[in-house]
N, C-alpha and C. Protein backbone atom coordinates (compact mmCIF):
# COMPACT_ATOMS: atom_id res chain seq x y z
N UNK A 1 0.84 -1.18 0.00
CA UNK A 1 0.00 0.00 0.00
C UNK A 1 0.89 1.24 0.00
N UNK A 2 0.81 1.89 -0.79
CA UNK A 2 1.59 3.33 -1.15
C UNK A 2 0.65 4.46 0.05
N UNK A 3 1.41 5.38 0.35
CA UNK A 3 1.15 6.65 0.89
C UNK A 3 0.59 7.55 0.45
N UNK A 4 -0.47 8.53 0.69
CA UNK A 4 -0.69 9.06 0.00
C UNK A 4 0.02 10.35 0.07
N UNK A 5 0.37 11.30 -1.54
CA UNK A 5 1.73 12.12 -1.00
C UNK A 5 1.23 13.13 0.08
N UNK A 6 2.08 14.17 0.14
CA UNK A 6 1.77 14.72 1.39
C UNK A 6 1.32 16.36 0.54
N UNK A 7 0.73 16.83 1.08
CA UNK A 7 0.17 18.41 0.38
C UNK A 7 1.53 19.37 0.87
N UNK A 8 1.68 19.97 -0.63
CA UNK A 8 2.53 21.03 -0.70
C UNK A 8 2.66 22.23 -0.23
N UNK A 9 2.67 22.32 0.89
CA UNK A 9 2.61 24.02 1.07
C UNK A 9 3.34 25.05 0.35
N UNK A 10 3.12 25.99 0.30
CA UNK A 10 3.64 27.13 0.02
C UNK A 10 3.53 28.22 0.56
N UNK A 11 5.13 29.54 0.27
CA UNK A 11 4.73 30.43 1.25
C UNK A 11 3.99 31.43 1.07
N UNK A 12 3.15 31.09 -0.15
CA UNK A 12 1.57 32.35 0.14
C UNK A 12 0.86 31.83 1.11
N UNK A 13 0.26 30.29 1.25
CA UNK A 13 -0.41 30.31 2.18
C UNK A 13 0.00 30.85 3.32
N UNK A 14 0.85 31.10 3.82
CA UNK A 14 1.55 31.31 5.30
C UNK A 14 1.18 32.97 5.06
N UNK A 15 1.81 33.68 4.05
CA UNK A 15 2.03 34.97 4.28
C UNK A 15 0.92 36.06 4.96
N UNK A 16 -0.21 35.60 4.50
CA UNK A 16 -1.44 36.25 5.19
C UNK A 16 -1.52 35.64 6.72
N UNK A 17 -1.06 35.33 7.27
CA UNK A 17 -1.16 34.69 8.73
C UNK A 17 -0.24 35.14 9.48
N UNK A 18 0.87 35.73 9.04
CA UNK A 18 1.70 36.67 9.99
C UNK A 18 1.24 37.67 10.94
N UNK A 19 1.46 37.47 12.29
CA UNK A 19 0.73 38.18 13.18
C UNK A 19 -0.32 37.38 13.40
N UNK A 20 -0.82 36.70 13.08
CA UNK A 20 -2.23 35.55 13.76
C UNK A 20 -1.83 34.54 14.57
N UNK A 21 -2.44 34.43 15.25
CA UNK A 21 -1.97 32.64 16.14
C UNK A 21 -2.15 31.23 15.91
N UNK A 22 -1.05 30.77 16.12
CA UNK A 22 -1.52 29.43 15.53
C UNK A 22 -0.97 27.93 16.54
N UNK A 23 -1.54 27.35 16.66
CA UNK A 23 -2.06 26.18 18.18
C UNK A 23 -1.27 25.38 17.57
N UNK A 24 0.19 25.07 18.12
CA UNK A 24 1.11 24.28 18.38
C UNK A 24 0.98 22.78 19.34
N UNK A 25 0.35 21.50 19.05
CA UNK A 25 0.11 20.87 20.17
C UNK A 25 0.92 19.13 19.81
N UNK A 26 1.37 18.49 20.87
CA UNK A 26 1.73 17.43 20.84
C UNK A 26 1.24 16.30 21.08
N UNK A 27 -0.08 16.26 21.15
CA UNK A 27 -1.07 15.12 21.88
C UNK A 27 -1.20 15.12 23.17
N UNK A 28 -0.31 16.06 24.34
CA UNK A 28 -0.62 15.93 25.83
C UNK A 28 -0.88 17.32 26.05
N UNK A 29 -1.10 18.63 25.35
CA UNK A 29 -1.15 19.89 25.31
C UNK A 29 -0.67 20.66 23.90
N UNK A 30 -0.98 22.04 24.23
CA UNK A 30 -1.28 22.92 23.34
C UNK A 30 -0.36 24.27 23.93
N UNK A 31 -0.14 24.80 22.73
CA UNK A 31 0.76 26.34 23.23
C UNK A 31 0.29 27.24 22.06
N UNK A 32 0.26 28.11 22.75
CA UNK A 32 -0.29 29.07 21.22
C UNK A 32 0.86 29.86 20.86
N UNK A 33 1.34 30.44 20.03
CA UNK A 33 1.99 30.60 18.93
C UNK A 33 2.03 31.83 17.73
N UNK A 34 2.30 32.75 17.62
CA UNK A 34 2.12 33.76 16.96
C UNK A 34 3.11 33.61 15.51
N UNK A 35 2.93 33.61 14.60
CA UNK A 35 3.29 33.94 13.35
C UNK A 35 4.18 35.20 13.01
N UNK A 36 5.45 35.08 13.17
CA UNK A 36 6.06 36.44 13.03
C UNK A 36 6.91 36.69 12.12
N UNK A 37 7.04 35.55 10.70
CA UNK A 37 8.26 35.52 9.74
C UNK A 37 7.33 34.35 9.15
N UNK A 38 7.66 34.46 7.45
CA UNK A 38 7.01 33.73 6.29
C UNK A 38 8.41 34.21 5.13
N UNK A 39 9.68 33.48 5.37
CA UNK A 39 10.87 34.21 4.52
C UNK A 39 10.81 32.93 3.45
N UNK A 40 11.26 33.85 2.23
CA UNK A 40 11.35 32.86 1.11
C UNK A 40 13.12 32.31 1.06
N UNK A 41 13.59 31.13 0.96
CA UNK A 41 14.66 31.01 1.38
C UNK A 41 15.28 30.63 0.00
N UNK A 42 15.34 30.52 -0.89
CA UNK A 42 15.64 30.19 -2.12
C UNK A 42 14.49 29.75 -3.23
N UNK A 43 14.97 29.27 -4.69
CA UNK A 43 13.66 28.83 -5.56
C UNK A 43 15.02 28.08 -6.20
N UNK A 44 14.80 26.61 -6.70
CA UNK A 44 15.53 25.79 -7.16
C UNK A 44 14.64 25.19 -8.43
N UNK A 45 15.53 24.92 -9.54
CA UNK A 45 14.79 24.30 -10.24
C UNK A 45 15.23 23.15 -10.73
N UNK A 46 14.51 21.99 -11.31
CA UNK A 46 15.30 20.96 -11.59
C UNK A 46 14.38 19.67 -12.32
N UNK A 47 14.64 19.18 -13.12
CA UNK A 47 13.48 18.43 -14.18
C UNK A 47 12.36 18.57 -14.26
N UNK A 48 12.54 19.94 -14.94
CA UNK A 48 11.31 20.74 -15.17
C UNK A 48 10.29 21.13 -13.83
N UNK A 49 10.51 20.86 -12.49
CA UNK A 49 9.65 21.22 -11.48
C UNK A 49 10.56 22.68 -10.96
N UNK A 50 9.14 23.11 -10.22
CA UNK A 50 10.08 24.64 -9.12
C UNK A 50 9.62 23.99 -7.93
N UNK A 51 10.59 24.48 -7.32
CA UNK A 51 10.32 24.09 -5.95
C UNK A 51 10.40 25.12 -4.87
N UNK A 52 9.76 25.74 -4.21
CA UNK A 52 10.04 27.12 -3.67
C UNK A 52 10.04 26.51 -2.08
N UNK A 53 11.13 27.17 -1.92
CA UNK A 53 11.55 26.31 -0.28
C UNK A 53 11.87 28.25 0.68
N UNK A 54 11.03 27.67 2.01
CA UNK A 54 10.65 28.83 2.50
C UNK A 54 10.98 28.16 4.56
N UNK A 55 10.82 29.29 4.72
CA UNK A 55 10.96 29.31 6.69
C UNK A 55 9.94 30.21 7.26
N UNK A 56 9.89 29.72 8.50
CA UNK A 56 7.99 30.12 8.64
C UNK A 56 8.92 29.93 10.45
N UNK A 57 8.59 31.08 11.01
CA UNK A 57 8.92 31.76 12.55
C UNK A 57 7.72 31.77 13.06
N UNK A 58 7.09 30.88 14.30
CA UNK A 58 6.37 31.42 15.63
C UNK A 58 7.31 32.02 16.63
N UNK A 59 6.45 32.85 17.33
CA UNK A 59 6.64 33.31 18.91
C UNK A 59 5.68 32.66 19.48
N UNK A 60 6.14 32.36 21.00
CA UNK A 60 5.38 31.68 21.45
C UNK A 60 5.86 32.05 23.17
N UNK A 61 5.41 31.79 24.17
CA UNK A 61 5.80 32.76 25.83
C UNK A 61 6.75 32.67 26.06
N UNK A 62 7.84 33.17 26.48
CA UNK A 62 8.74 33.02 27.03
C UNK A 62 8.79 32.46 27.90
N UNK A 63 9.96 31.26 27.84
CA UNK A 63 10.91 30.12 28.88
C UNK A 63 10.00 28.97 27.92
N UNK A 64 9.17 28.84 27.14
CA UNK A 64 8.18 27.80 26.47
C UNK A 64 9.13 27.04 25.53
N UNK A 65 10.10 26.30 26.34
CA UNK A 65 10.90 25.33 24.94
C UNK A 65 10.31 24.29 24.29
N UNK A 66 10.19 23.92 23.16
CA UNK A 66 9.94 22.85 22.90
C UNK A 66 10.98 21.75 22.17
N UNK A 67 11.09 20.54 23.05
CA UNK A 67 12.11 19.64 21.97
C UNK A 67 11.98 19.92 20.75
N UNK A 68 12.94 20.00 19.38
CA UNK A 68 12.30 19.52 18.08
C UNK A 68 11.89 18.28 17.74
N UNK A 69 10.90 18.43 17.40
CA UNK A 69 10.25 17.07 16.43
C UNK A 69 9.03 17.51 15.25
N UNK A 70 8.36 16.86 15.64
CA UNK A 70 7.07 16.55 14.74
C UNK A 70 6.02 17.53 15.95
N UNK A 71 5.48 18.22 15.00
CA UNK A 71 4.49 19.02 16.07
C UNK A 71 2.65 18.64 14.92
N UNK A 72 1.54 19.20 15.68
CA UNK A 72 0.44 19.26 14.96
C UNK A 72 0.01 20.87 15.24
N UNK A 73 0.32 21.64 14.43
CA UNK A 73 0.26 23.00 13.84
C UNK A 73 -0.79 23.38 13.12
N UNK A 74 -2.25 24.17 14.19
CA UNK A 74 -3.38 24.35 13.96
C UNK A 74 -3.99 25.48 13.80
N UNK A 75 -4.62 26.44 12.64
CA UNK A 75 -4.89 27.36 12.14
C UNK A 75 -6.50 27.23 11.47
N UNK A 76 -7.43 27.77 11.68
CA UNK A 76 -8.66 27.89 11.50
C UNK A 76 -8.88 27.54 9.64
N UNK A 77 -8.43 28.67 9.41
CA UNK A 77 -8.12 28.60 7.55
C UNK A 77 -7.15 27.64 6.95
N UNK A 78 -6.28 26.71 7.52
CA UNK A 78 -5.28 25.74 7.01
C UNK A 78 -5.74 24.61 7.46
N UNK A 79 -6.40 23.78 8.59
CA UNK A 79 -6.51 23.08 9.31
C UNK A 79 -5.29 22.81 10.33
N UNK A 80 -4.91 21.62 10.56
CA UNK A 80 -4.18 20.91 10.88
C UNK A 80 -2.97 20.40 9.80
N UNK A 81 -1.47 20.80 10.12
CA UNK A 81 -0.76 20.36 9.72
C UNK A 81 0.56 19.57 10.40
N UNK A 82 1.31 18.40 10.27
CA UNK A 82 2.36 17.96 11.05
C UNK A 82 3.22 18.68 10.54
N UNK A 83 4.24 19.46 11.54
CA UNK A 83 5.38 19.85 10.61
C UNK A 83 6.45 19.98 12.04
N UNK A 84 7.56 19.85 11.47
CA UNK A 84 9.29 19.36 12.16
C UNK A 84 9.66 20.86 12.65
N UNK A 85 9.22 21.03 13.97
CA UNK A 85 9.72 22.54 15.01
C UNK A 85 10.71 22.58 15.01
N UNK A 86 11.66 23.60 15.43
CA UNK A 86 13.03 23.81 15.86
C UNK A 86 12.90 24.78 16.75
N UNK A 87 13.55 25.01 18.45
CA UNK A 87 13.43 25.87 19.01
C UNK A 87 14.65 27.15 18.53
N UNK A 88 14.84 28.10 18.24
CA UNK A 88 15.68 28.95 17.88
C UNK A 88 16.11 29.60 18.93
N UNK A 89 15.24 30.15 20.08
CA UNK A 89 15.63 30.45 21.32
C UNK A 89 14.65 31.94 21.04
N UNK A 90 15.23 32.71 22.14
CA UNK A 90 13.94 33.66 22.45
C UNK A 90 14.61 34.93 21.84
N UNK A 91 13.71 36.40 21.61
CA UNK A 91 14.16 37.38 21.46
C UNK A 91 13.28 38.49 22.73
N UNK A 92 13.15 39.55 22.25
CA UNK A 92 12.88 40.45 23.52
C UNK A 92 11.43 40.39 24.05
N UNK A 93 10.83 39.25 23.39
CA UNK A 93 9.57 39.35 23.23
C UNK A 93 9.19 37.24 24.12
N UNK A 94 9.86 36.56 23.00
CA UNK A 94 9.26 35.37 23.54
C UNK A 94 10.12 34.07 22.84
N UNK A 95 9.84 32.83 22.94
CA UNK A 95 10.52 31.96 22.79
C UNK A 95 10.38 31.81 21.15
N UNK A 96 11.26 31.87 20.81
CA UNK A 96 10.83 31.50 18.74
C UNK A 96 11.14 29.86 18.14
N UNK A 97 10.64 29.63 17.65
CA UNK A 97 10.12 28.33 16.66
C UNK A 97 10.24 28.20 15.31
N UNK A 98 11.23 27.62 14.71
CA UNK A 98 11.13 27.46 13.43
C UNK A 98 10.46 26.33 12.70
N UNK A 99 10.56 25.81 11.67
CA UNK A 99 9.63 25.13 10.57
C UNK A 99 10.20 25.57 8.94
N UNK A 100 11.44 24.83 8.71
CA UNK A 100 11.81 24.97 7.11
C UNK A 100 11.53 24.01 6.35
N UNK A 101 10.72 24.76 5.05
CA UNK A 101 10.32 23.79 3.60
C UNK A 101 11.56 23.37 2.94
N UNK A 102 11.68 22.59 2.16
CA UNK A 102 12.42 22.27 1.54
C UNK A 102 11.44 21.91 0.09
């Protein structure tokens, strides 16, 4: 039985959501999450496909680490998506979170 592939994001969807919140949860809790970066990180091309690979920043409270892994990343207009966190560490504001496309 094959997989079915996985949906492509891109960083328009994200770009209108900067500044909105979005519900970070691991199956034992939830953290909410603010949207503060939608950067385009390159555009590669290669047998005939584009591939636009991008980085996508939450804030989220300060001292709020989270291991990296696999998170379920929840937004009213996107649904539910799994995607691979990275804690980056905090700035003057709160703990930051990354999430890069490839």
């Amino acid at each position: 039985m094959q997989d079915a592939p996985a949906t492509p994001y891109v960083l328009g969807q994200f770009e209108p959501l900067i500044g909105q919140v979005l519900t970070i949860g691991d199956g034992t809790g939830t953290l909410e999450a603010t949207l503060v970066e939608a950067t385009s990180l390159r555009e590669a091309q290669g047998a005939g496909l584009r591939s636009r690979q991008f980085s996508l920043v939450w804030r989220g409270p300060p001292g709020a680490t989270l291991p990296q892994r696999i998170y379920t990343v929840s937004h009213p207009s996107l649904g539910a998506m799994e995607l691979f966190l990275v804690t980056i560490g905090p700035d003057a504001v709160g703990m930051r979170y990354e999430a890069v496309f490839t």
